[in-house]
PDB file of N, CA and C in Angstrom:
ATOM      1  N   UNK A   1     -16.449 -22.897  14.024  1.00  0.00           N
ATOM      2  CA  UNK A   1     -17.036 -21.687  13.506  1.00  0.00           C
ATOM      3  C   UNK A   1     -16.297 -21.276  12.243  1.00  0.00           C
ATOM      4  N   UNK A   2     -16.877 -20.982  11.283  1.00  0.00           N
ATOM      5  CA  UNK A   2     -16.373 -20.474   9.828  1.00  0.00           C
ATOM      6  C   UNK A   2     -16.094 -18.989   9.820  1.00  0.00           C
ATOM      7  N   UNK A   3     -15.736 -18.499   9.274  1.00  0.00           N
ATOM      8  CA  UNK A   3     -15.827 -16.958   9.361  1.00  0.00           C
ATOM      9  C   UNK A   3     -15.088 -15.938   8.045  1.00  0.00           C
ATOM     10  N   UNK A   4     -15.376 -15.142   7.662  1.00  0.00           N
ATOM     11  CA  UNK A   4     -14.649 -14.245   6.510  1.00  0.00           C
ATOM     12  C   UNK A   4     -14.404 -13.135   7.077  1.00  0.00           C
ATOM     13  N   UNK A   5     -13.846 -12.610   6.189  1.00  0.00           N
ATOM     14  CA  UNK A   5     -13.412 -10.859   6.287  1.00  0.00           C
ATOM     15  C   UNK A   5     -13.359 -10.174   4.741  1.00  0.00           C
ATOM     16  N   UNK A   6     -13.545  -9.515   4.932  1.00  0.00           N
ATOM     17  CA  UNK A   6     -13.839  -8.431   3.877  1.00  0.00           C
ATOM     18  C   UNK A   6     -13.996  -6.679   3.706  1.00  0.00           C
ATOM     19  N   UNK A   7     -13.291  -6.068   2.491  1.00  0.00           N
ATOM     20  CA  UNK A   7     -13.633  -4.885   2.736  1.00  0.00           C
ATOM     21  C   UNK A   7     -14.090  -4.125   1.757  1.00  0.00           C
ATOM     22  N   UNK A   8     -13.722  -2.727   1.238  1.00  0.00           N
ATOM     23  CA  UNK A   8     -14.498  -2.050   0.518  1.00  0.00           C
ATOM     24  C   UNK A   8     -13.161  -1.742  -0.903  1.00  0.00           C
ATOM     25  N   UNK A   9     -13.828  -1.961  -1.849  1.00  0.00           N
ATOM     26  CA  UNK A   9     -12.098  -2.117  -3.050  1.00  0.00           C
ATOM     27  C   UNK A   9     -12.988  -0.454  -3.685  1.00  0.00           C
ATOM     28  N   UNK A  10     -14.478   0.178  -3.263  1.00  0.00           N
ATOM     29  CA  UNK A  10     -14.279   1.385  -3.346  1.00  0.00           C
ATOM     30  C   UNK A  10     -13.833   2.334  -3.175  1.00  0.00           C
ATOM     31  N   UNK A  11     -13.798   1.869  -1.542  1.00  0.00           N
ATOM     32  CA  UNK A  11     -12.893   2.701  -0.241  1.00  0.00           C
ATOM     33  C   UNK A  11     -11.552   2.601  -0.223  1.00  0.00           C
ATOM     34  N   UNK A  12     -10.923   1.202  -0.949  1.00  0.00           N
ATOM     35  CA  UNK A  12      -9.550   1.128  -0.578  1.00  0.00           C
ATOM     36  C   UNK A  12      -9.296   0.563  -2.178  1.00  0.00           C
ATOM     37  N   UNK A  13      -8.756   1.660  -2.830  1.00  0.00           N
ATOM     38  CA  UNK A  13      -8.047   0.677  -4.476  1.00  0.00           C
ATOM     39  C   UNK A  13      -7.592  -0.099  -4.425  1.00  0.00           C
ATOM     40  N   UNK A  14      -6.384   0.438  -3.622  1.00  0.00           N
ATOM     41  CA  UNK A  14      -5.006  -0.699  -3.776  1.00  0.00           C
ATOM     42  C   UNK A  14      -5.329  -1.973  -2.983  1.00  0.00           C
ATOM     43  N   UNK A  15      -4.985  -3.020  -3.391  1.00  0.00           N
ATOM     44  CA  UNK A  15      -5.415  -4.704  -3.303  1.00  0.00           C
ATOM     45  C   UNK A  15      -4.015  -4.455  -1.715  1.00  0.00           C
ATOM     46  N   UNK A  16      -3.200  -3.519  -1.943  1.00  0.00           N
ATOM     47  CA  UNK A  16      -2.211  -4.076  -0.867  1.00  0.00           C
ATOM     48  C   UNK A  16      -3.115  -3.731   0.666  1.00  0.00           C
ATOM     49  N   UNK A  17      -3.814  -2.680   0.550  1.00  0.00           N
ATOM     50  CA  UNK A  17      -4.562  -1.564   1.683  1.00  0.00           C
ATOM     51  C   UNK A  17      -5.423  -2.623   2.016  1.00  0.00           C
ATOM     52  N   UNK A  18      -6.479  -3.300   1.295  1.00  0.00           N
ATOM     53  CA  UNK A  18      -7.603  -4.562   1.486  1.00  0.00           C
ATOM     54  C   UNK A  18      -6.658  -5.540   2.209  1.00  0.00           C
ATOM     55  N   UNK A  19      -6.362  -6.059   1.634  1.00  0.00           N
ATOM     56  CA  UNK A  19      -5.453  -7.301   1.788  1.00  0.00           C
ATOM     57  C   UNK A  19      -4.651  -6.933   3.729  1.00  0.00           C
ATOM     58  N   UNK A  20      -4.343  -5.527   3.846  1.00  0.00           N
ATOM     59  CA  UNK A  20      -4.035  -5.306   5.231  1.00  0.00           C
ATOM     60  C   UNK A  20      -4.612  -5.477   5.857  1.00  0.00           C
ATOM     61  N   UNK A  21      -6.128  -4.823   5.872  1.00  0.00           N
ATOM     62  CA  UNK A  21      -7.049  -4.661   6.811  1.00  0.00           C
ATOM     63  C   UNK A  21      -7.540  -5.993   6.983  1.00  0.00           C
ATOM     64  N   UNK A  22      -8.022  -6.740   6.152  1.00  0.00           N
ATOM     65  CA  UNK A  22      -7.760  -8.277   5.959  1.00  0.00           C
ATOM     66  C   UNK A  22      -7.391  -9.159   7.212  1.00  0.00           C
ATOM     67  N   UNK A  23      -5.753  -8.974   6.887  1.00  0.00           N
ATOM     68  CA  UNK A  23      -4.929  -9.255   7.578  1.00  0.00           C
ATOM     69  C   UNK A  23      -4.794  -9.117   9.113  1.00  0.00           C
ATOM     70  N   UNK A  24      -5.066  -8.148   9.536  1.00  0.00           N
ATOM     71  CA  UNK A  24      -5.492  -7.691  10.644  1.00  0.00           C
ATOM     72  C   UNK A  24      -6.400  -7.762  11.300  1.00  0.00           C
ATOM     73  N   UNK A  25      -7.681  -7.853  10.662  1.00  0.00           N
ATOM     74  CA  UNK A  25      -8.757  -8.480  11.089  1.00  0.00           C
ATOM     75  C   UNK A  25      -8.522  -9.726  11.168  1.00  0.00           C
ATOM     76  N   UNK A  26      -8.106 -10.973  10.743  1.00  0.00           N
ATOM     77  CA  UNK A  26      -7.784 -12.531  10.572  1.00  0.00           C
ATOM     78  C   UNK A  26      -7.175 -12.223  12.165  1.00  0.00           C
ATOM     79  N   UNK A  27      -5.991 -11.714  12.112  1.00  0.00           N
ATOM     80  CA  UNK A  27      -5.136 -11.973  13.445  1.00  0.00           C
ATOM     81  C   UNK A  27      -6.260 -11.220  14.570  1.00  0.00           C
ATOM     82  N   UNK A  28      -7.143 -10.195  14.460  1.00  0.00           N
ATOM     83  CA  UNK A  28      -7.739  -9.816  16.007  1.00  0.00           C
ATOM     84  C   UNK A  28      -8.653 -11.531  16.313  1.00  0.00           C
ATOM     85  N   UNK A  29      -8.995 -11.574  15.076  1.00  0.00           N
ATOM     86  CA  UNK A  29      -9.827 -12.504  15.173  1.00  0.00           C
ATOM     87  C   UNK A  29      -9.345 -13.900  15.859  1.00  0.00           C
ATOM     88  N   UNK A  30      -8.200 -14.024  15.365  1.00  0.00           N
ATOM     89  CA  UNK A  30      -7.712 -16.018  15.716  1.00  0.00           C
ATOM     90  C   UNK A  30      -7.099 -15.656  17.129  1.00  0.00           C
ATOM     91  N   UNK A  31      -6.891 -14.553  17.627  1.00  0.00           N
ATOM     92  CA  UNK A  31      -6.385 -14.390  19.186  1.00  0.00           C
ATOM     93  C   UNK A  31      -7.513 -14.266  20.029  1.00  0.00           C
ATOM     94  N   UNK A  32      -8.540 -13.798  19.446  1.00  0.00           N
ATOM     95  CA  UNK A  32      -9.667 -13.757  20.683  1.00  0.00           C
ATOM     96  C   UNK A  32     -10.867 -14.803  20.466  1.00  0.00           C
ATOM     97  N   UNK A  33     -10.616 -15.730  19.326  1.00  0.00           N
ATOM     98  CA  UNK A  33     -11.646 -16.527  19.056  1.00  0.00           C
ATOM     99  C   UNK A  33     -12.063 -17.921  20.238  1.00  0.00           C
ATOM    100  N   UNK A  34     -11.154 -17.838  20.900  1.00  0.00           N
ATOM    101  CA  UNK A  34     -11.471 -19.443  21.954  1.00  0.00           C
ATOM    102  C   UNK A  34     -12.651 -19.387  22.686  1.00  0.00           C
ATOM    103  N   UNK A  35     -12.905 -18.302  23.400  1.00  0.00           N
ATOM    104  CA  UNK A  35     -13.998 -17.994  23.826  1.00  0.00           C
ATOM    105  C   UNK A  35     -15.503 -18.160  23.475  1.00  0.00           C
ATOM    106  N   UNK A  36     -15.754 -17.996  22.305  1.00  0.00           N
ATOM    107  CA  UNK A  36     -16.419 -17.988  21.611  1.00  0.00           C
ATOM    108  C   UNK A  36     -16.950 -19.591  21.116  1.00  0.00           C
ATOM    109  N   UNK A  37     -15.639 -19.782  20.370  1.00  0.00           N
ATOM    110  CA  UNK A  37     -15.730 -21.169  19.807  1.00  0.00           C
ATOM    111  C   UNK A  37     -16.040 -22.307  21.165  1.00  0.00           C
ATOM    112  N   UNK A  38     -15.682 -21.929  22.283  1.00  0.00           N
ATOM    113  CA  UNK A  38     -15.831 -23.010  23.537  1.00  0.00           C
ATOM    114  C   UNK A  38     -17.278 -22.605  23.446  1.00  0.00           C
ATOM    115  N   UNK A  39     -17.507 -21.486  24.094  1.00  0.00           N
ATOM    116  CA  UNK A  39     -19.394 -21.427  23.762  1.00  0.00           C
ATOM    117  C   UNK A  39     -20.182 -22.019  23.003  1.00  0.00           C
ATOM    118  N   UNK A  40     -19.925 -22.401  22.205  1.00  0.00           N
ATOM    119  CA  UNK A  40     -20.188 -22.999  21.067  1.00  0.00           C
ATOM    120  C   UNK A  40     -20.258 -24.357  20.569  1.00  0.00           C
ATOM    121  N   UNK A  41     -19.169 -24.934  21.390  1.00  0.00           N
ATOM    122  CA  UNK A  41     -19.204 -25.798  21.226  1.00  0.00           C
ATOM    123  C   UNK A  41     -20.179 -26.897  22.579  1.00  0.00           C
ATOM    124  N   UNK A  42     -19.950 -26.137  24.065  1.00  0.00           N
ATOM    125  CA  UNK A  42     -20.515 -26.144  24.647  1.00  0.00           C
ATOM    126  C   UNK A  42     -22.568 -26.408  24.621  1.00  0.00           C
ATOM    127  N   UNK A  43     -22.300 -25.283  23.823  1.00  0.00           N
ATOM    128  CA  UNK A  43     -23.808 -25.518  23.468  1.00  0.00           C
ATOM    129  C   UNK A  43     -24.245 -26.240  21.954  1.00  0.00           C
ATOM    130  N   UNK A  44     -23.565 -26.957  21.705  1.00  0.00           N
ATOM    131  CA  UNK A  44     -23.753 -27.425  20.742  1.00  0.00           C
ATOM    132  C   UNK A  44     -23.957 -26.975  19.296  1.00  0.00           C
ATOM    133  N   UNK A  45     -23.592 -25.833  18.665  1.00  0.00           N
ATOM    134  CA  UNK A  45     -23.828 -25.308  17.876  1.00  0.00           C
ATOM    135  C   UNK A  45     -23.448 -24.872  17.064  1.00  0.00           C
ATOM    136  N   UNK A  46     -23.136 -24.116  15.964  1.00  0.00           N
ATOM    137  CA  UNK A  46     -22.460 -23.886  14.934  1.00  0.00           C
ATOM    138  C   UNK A  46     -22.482 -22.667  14.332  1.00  0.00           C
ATOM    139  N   UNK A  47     -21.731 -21.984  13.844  1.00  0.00           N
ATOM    140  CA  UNK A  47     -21.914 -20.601  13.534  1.00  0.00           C
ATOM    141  C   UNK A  47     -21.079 -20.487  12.333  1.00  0.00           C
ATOM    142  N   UNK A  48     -21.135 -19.263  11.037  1.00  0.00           N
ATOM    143  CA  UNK A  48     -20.545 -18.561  10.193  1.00  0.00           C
ATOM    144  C   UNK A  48     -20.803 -17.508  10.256  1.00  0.00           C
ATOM    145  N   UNK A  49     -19.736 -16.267  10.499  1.00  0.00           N
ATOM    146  CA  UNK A  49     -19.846 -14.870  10.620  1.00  0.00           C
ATOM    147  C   UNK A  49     -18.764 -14.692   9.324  1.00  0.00           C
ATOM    148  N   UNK A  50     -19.451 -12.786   8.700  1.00  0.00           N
ATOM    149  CA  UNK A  50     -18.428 -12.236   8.005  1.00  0.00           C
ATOM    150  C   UNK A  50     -18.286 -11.002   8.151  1.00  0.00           C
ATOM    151  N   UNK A  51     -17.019 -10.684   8.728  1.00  0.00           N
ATOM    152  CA  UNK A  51     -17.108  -9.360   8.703  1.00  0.00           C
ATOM    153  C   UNK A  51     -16.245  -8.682   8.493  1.00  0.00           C
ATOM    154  N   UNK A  52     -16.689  -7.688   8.090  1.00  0.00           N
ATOM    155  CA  UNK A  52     -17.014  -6.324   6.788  1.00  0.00           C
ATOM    156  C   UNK A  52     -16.295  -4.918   7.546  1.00  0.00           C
ATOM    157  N   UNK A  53     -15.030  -4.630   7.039  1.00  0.00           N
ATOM    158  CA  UNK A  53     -14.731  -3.734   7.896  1.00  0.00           C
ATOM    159  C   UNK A  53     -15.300  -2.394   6.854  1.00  0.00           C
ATOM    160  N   UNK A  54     -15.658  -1.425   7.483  1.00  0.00           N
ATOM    161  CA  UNK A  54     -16.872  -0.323   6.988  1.00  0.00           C
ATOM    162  C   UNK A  54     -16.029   1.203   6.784  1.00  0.00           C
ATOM    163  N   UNK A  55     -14.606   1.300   7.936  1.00  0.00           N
ATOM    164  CA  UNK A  55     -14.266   2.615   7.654  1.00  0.00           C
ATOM    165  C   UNK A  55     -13.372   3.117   6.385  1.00  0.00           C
ATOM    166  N   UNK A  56     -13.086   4.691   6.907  1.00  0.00           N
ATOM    167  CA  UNK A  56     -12.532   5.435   5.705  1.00  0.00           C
ATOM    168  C   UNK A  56     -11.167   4.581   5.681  1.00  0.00           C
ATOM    169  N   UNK A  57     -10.724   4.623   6.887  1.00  0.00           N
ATOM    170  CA  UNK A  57      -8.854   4.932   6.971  1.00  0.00           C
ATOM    171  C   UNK A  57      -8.579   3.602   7.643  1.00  0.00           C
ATOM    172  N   UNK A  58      -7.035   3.443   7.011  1.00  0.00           N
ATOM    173  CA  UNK A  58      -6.950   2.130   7.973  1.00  0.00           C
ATOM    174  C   UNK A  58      -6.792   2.607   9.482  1.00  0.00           C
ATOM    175  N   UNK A  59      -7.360   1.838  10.248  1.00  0.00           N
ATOM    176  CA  UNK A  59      -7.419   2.139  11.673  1.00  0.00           C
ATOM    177  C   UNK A  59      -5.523   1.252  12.209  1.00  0.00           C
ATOM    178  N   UNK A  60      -5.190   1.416  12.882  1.00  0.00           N
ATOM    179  CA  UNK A  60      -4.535   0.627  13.668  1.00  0.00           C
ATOM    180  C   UNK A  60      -4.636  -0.557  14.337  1.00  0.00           C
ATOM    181  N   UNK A  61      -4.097  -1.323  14.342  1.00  0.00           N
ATOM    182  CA  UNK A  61      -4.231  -3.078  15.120  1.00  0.00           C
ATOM    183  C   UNK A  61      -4.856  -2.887  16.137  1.00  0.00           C
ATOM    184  N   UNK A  62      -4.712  -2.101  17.066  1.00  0.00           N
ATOM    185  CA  UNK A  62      -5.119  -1.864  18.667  1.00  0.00           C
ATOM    186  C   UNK A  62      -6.644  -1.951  18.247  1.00  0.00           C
ATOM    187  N   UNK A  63      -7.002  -0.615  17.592  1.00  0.00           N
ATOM    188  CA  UNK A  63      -8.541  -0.219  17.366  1.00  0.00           C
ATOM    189  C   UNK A  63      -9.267  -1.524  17.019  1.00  0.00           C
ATOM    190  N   UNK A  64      -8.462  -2.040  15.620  1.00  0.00           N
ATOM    191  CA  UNK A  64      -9.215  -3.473  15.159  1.00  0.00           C
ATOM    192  C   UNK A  64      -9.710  -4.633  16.107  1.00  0.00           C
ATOM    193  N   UNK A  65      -8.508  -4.496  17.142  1.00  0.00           N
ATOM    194  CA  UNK A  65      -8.646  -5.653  18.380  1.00  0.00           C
ATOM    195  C   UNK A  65      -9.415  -5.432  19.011  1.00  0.00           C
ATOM    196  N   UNK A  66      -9.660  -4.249  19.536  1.00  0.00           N
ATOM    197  CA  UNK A  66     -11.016  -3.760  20.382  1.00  0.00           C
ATOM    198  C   UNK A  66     -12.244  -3.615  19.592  1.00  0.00           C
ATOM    199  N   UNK A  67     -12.394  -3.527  18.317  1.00  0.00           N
ATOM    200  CA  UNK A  67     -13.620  -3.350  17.500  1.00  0.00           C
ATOM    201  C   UNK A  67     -13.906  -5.153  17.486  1.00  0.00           C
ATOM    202  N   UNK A  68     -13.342  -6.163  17.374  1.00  0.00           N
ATOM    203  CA  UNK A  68     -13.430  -7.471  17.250  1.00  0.00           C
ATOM    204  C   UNK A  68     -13.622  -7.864  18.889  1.00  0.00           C
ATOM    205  N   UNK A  69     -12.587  -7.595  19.513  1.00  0.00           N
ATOM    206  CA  UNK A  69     -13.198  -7.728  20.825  1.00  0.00           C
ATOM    207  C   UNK A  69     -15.011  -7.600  21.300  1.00  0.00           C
ATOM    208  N   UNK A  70     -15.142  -6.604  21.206  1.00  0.00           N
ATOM    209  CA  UNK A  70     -17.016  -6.580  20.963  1.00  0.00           C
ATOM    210  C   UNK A  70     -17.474  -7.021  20.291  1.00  0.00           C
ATOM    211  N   UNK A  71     -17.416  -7.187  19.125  1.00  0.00           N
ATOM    212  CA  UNK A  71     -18.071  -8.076  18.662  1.00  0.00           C
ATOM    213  C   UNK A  71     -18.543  -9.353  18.650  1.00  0.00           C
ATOM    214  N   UNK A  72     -16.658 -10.294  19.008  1.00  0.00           N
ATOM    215  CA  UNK A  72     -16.690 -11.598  19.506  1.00  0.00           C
ATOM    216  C   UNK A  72     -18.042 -11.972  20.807  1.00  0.00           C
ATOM    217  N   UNK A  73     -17.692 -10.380  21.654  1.00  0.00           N
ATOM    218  CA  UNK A  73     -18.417 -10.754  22.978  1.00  0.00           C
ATOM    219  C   UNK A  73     -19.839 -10.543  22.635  1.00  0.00           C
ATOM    220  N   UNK A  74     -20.257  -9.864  21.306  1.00  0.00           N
ATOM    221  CA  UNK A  74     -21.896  -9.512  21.217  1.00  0.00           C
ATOM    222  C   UNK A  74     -22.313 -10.592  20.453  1.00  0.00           C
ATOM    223  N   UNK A  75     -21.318 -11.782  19.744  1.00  0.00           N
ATOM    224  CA  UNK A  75     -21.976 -12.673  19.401  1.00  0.00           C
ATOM    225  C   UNK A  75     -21.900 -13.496  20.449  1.00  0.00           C
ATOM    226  N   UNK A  76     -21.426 -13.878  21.260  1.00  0.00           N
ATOM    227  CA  UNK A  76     -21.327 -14.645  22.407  1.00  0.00           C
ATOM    228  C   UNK A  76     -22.264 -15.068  22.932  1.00  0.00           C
ATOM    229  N   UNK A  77     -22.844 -13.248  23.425  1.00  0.00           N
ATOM    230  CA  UNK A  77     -24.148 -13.087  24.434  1.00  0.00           C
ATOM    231  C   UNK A  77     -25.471 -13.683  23.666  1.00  0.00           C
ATOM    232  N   UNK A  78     -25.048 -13.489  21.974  1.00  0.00           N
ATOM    233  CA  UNK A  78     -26.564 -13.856  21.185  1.00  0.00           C
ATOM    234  C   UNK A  78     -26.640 -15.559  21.130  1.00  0.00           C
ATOM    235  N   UNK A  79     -25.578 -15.784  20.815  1.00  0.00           N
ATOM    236  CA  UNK A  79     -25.361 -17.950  21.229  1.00  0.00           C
ATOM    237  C   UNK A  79     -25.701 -17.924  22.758  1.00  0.00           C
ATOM    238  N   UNK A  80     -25.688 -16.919  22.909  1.00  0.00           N
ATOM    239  CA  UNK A  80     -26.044 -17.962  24.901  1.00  0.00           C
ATOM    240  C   UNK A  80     -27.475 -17.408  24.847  1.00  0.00           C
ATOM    241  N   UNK A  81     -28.235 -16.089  24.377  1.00  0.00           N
ATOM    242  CA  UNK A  81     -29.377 -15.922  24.373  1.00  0.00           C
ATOM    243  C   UNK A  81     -30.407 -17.113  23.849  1.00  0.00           C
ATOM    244  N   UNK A  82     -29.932 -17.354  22.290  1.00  0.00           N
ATOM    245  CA  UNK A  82     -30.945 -18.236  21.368  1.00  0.00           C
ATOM    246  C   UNK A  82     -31.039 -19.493  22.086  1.00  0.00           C
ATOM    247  N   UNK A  83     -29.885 -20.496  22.795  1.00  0.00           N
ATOM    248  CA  UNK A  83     -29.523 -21.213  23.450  1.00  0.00           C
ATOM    249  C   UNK A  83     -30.776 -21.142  24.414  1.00  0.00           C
ATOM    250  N   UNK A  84     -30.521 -20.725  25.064  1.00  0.00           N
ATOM    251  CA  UNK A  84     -31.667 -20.336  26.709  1.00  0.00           C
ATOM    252  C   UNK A  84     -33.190 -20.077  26.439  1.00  0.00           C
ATOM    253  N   UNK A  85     -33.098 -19.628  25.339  1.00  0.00           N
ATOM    254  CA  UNK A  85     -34.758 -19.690  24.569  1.00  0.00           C
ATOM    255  C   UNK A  85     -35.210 -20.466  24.231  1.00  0.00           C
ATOM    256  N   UNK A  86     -33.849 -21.266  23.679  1.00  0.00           N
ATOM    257  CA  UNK A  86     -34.405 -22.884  22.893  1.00  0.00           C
ATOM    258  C   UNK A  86     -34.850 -23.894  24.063  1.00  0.00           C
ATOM    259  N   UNK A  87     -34.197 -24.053  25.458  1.00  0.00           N
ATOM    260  CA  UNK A  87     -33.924 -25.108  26.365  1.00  0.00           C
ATOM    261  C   UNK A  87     -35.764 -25.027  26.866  1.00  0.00           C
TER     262      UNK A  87
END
């Protein structure tokens, strides 16, 4: 699975503030990604996600982990949906 991150250089000037949230997103991401990627591979398939963190303030690691946490699991459910439609 491929994947990006990205944020808002409206919302956040400083390249150091981006570059955090970034950062943080990369790490929620590469700790909860196995799951996913086994699904995946399981079903044979392939994926690229990017995502776009949207708020004002930097949130904290915790928040990020749980905002990626759902997500990981709402793409999950959509690879096992399209999957089961296709069979």
């Amino acid at each position: 699975m491929q994947s990006g991150f990205g944020t808002s250089a409206k919302k956040f000037k400083r390249a150091v503030e981006r570059n955090r949230i970034k950062r943080l997103m990369r790490e929620a991401y590469r700790l909860q990604k196995k799951s996913l990627n086994d699904t995946l591979q399981n079903r044979d398939r392939s994926m690229a996600a990017f995502f776009i963190y949207t708020g004002n303030t930097i949130d904290t690691y915790d928040v990020i982990y749980k905002a990626m946490q759902a997500c990981l699991k709402k793409l999950e459910k959509i690879v096992n949906e399209i999957t089961d439609a296709d069979s």
